[in-house]
Protein backbone atom coordinates (compact mmCIF):
# COMPACT_ATOMS: atom_id res chain seq x y z
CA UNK A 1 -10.59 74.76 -63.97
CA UNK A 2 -12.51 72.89 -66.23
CA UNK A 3 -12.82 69.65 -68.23
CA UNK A 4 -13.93 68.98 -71.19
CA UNK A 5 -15.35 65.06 -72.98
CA UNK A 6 -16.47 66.82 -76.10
CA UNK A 7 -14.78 65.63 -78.96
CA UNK A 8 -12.22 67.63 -81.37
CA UNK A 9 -12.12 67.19 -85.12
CA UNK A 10 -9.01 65.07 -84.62
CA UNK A 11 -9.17 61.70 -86.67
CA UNK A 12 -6.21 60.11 -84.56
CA UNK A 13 -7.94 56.95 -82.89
CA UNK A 14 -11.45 58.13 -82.97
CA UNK A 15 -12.97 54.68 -83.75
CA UNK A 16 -11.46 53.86 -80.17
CA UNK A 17 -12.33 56.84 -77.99
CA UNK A 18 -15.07 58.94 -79.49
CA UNK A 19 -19.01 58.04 -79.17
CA UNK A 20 -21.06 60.05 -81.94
CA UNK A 21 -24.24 61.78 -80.45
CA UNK A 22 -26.37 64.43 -81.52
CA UNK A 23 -25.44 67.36 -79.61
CA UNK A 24 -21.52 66.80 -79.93
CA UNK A 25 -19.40 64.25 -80.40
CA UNK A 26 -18.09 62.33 -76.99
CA UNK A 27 -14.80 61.52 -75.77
CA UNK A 28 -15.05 57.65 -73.84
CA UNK A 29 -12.20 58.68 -72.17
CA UNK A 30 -9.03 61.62 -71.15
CA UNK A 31 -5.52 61.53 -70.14
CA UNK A 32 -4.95 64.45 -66.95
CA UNK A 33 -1.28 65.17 -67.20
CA UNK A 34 0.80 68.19 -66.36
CA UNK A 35 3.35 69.83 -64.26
CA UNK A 36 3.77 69.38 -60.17
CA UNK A 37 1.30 71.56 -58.35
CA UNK A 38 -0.86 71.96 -62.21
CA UNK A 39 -4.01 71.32 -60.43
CA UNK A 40 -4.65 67.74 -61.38
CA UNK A 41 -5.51 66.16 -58.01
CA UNK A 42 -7.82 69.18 -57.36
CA UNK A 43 -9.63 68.28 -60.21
CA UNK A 44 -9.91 64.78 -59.04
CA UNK A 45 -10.95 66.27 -55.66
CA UNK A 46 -13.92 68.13 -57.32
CA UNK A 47 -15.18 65.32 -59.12
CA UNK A 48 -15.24 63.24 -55.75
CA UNK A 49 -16.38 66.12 -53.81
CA UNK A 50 -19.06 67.01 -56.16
CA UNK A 51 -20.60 63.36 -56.39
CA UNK A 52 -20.34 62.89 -52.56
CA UNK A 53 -22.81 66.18 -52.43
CA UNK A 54 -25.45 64.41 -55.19
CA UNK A 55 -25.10 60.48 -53.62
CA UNK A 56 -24.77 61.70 -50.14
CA UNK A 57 -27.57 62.35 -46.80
CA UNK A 58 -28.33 65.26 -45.91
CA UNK A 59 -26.15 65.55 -43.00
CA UNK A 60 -23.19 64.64 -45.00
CA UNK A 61 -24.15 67.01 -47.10
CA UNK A 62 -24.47 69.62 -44.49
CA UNK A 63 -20.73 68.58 -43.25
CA UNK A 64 -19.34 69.14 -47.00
CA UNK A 65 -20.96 72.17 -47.31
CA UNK A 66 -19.62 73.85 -43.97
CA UNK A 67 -15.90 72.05 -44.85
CA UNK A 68 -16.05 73.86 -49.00
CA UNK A 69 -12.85 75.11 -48.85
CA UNK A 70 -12.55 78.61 -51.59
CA UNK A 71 -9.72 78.51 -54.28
CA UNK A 72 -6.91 79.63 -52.17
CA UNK A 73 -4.78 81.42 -54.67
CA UNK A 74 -7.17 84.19 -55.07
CA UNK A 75 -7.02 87.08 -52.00
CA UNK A 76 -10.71 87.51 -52.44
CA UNK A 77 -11.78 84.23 -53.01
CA UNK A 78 -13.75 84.15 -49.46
CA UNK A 79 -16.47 86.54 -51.10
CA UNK A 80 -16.64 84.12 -54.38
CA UNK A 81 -18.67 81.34 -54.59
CA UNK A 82 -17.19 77.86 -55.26
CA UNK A 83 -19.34 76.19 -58.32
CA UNK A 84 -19.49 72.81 -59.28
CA UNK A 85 -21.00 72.01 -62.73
CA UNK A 86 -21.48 68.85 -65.22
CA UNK A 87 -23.25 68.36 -68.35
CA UNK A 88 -24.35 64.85 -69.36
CA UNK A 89 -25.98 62.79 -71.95
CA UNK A 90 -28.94 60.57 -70.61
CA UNK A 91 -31.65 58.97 -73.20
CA UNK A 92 -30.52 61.77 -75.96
CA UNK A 93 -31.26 64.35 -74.00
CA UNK A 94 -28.29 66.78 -72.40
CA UNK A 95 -28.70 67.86 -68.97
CA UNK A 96 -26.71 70.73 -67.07
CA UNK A 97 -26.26 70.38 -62.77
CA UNK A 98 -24.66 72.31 -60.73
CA UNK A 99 -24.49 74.14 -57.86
CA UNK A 100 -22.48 76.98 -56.09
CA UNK A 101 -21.23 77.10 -52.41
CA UNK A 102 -20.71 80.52 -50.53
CA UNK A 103 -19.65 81.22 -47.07
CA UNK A 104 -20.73 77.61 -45.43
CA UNK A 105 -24.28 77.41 -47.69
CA UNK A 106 -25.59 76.50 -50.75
CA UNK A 107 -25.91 79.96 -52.44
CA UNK A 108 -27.55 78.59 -56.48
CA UNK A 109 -28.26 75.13 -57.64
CA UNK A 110 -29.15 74.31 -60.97
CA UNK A 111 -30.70 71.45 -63.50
């Protein structure tokens, strides 16, 4: 699953909600809708989960890490690691973070 705040061609109220920058224009905000059981609150759990790992102690860390719980839809998603990822604008410059959880431990991290 995956989210996107980069910007379409669309002209439809982009002097509201889009924020020119170098790399690609940016979306100032997005609308999650979709069916029951679509994945929307997952996302939303992600996003939570995945700041709670950067803002958090180590020991809560620790705790989040040994609680990751694999995408349960998929019969082998026990030997797949669980990857959290953001891009971001800061000061012109685009960074990519992001890390991957496997079997109770932090198996890649990335900036």
């Amino acid at each position: 699953m995956s989210l996107s705040m980069i910007a379409t061609g669309d002209k439809e109220h982009r002097e509201f909600n889009v924020i020119s920058a170098e790399h690609n224009d940016l979306l100032k905000s997005v609308l999650i809708y979709g069916a029951n059981a679509g994945g929307k609150s997952n996302l939303i759990h992600a996003l939570y989960y995945m700041k709670k790992m950067i803002v958090s102690s180590i020991d809560v860390q620790t705790e989040h890490i040994r609680t990751c719980q694999p995408f349960t839809f998929r019969e082998d998603a026990g030997k797949l690691p669980t990857r959290f990822e953001i891009s971001f604008l800061l000061n012109g410059v685009v960074y990519d973070y992001g890390f991957a959880i496997l079997a109770g431990q932090i198996s890649r991290e990335h900036l």
